[in-house]
C-alpha atoms as a PDB file:
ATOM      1  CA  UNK A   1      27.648  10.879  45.196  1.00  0.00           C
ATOM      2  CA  UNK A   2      24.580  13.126  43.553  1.00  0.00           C
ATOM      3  CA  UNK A   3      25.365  11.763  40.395  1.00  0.00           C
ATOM      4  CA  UNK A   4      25.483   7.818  41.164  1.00  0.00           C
ATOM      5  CA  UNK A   5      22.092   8.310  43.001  1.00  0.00           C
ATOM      6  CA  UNK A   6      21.045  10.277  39.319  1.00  0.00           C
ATOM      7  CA  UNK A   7      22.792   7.443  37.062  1.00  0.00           C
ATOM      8  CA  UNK A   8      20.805   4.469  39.292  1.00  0.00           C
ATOM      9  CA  UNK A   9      17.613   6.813  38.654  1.00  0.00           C
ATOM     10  CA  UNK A  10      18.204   6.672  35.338  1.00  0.00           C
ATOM     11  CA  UNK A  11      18.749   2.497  34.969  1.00  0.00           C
ATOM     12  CA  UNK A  12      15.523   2.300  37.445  1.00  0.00           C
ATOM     13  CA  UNK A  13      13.505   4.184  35.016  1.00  0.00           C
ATOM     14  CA  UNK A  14      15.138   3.424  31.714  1.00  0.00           C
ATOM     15  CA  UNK A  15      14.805  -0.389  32.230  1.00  0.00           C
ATOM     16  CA  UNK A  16      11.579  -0.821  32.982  1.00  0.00           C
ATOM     17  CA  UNK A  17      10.397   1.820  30.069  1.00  0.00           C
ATOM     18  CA  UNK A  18      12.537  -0.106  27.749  1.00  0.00           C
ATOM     19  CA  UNK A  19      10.894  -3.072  28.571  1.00  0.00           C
ATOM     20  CA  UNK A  20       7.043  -1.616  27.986  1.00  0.00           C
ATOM     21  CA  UNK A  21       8.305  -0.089  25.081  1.00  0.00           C
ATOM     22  CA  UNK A  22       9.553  -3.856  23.638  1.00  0.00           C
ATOM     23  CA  UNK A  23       6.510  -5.219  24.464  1.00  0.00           C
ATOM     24  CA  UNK A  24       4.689  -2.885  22.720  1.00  0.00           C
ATOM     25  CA  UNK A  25       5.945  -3.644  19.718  1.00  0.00           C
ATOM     26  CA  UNK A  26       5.604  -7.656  19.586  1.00  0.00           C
ATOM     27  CA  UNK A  27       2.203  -6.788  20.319  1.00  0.00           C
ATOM     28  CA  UNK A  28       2.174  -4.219  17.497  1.00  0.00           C
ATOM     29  CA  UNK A  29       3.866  -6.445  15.000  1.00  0.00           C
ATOM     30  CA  UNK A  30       2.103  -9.625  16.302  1.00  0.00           C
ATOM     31  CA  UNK A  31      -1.474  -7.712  15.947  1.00  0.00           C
ATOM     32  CA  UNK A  32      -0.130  -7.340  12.081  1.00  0.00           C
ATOM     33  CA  UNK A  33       0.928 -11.107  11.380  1.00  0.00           C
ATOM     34  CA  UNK A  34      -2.305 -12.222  13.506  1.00  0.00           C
ATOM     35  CA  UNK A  35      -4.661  -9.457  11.582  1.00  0.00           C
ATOM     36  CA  UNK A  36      -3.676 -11.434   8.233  1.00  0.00           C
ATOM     37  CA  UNK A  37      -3.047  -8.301   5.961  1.00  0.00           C
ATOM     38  CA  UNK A  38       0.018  -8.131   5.070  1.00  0.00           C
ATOM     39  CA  UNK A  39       2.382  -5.924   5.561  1.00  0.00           C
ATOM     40  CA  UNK A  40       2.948  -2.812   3.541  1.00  0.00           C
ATOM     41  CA  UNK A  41       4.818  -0.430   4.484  1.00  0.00           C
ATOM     42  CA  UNK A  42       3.176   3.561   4.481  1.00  0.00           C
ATOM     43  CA  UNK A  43       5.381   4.763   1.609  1.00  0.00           C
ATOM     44  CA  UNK A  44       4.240   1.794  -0.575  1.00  0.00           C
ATOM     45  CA  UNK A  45       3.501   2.324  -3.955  1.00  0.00           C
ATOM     46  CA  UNK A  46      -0.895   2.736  -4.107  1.00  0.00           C
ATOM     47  CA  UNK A  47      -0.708  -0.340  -6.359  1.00  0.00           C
ATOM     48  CA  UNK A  48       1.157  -2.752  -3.813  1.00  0.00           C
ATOM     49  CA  UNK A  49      -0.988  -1.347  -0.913  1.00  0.00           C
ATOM     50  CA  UNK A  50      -4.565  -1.857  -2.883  1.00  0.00           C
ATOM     51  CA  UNK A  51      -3.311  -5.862  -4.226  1.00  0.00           C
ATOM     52  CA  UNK A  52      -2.353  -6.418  -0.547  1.00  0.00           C
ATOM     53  CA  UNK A  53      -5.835  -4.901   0.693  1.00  0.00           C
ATOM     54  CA  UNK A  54      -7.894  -7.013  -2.095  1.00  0.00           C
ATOM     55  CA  UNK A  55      -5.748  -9.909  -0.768  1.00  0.00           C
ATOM     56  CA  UNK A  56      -6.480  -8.895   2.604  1.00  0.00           C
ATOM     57  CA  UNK A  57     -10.367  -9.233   2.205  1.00  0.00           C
ATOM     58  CA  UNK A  58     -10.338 -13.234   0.580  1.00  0.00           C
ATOM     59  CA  UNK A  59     -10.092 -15.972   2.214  1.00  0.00           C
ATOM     60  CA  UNK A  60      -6.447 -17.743   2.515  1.00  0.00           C
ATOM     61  CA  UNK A  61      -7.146 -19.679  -0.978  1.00  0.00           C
ATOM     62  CA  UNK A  62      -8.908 -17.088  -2.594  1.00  0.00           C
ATOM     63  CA  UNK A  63      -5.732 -14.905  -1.662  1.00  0.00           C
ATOM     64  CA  UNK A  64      -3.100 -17.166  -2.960  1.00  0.00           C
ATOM     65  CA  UNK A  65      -4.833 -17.531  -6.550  1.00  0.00           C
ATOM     66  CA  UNK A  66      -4.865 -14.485  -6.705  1.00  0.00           C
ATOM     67  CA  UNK A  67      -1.847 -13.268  -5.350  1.00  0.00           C
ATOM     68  CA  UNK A  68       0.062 -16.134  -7.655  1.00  0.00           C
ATOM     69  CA  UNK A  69      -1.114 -14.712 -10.890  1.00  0.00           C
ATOM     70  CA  UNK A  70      -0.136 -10.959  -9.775  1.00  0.00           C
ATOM     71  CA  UNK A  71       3.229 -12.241  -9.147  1.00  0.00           C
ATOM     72  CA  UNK A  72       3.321 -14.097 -12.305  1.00  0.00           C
ATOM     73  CA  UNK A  73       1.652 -11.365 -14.755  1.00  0.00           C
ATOM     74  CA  UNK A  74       3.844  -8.531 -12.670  1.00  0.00           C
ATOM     75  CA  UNK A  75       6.481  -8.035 -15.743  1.00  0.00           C
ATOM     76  CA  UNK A  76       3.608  -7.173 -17.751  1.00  0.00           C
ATOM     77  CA  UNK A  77       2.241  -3.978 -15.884  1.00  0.00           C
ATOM     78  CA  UNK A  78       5.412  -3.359 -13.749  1.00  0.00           C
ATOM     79  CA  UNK A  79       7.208  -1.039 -15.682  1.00  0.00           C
ATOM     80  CA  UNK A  80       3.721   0.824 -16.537  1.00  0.00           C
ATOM     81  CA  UNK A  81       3.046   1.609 -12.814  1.00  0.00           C
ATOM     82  CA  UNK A  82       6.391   2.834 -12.631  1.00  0.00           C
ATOM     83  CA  UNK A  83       5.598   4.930 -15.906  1.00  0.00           C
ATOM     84  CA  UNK A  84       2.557   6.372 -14.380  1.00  0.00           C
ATOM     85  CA  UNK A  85       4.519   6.839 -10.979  1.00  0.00           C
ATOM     86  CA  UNK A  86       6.769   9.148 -12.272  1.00  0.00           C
ATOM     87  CA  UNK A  87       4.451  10.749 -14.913  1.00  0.00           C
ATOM     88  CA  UNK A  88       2.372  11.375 -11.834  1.00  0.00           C
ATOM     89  CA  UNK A  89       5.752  13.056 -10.279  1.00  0.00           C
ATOM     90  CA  UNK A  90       6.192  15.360 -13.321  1.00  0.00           C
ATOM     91  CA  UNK A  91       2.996  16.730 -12.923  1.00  0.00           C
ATOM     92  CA  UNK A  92       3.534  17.529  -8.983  1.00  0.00           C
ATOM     93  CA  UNK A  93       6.620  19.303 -10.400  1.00  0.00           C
ATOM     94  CA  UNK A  94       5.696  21.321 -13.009  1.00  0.00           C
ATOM     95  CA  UNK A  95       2.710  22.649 -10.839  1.00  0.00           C
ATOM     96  CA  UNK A  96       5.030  23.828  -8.178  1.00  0.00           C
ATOM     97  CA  UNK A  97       7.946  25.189 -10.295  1.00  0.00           C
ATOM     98  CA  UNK A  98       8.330  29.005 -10.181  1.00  0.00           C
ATOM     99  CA  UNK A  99       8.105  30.323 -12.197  1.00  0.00           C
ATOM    100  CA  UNK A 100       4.286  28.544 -13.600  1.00  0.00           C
ATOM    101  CA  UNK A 101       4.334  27.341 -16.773  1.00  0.00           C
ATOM    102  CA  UNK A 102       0.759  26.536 -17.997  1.00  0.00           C
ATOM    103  CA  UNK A 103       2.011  24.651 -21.260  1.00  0.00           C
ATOM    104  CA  UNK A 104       4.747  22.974 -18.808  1.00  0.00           C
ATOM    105  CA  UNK A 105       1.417  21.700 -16.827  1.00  0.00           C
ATOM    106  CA  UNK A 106      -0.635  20.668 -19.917  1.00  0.00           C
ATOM    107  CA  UNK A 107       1.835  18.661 -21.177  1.00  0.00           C
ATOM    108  CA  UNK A 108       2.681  16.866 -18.104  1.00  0.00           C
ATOM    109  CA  UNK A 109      -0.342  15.925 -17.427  1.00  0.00           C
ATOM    110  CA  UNK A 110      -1.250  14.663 -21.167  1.00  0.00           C
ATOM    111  CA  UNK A 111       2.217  12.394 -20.357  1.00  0.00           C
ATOM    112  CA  UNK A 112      -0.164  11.566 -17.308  1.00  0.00           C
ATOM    113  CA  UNK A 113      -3.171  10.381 -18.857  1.00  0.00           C
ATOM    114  CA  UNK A 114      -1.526   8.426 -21.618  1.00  0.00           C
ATOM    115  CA  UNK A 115       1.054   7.136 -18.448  1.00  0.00           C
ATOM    116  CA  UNK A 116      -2.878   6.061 -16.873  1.00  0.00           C
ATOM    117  CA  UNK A 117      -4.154   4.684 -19.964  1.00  0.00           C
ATOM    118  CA  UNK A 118      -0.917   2.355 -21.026  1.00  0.00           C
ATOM    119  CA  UNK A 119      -1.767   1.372 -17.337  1.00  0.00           C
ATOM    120  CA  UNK A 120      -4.960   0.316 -17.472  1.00  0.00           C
ATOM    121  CA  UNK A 121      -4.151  -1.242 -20.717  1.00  0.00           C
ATOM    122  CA  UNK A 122      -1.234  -3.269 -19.246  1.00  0.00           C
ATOM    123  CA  UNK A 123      -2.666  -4.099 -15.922  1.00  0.00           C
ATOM    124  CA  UNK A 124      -6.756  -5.358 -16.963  1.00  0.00           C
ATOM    125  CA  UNK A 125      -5.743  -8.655 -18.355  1.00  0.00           C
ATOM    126  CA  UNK A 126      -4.236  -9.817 -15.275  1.00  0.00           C
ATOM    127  CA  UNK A 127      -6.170  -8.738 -13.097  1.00  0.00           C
ATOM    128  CA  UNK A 128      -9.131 -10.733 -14.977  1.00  0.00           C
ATOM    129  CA  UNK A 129      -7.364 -13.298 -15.105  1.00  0.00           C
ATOM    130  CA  UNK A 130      -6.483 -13.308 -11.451  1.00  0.00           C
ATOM    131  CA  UNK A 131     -10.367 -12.426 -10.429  1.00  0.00           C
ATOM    132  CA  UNK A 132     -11.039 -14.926 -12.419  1.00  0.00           C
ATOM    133  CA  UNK A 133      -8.864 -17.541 -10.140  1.00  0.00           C
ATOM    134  CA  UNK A 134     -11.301 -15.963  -7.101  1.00  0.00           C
ATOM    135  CA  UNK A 135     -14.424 -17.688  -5.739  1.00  0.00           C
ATOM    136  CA  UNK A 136     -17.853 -15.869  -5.815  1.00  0.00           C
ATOM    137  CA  UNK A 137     -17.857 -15.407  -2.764  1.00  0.00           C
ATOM    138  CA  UNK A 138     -14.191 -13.758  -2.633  1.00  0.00           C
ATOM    139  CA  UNK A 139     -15.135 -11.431  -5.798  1.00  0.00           C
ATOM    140  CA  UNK A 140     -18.412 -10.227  -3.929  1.00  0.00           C
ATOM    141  CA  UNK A 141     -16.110  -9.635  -0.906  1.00  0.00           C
ATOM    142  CA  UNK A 142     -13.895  -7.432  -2.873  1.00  0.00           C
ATOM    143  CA  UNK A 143     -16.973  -5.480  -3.917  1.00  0.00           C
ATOM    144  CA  UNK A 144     -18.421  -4.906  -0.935  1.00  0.00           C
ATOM    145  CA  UNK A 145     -15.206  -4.218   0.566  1.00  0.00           C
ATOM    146  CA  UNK A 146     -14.205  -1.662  -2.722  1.00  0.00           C
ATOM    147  CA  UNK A 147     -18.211   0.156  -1.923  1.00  0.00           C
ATOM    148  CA  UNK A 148     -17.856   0.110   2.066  1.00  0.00           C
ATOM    149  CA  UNK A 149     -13.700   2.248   1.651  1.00  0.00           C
ATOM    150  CA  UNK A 150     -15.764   4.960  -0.997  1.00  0.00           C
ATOM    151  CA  UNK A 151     -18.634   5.419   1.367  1.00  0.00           C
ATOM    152  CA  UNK A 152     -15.659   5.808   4.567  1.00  0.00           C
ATOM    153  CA  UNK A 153     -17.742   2.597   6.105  1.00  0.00           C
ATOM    154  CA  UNK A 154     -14.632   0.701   5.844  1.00  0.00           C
ATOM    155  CA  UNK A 155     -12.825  -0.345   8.945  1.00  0.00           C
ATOM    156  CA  UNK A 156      -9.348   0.602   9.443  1.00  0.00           C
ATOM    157  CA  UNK A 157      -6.714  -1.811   9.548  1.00  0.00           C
END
């Protein structure tokens, strides 16, 4: 008998906390798709989380020119963000092998910087080309919002 009383307990809380708990989240993920930044997910790459926050801070047809040439020009820089990804990995593991290896470190990072550089190189004529595709307004929008995240002004998503 003690444990029926426990098991309808259990339903009478477990119910009603599932329900909250629902409810919750199609507020959570509703808040997201309302908010109009899109969503990334924590463990995205930097690159795919900074494109989705300069796409974030246009307006909807300011956004879409610019997210359509990223999308198209993507080939172009893809593989060099993955370069620099792991390049960026090879440095994080040279620094914490035991034991240290100075050279080990030097090098790695050198295969950094010229990951960074091929990079840059790959990744500046799009992203001309896609500012270009922006309105005035949206480019000094994506200034103001690039000085207000260094100063920590920015608001958080």
């Amino acid at each position: 008998m003690a444990q029926t009383q426990a098991a309808r307990g259990w339903r009478r809380i477990a119910l009603p906390a599932s329900i909250v708990l629902n409810i919750f989240f199609v507020a959570l993920i509703g808040g997201h798709l309302l908010h109009g930044r899109p969503a990334i997910a924590p463990y995205a790459n930097p690159l795919a989380r900074a494109l989705a926050n300069a796409e974030a801070s246009l307006s909807p047809s300011d956004a879409a020119a610019f997210r359509q040439v990223m999308q198209r020009d993507a080939p172009h820089f893809a593989d060099a963000a993955k370069q620099l990804a792991a390049s960026r990995r090879a440095v994080a593991q040279q620094i914490a092998a035991e034991p240290f290896n100075a050279d080990a470190v030097h090098q790695a990072l050198t295969r950094w910087q010229m990951a960074l550089n091929n990079f840059f190189d790959a990744f500046s004529k799009p992203l001309v080309d896609a500012l270009a595709k922006v309105s005035p307004d949206g480019r000094r929008r994506l200034i103001a919002e690039r000085q207000a995240v260094r100063s920590g002004t920015a608001p958080t998503p």
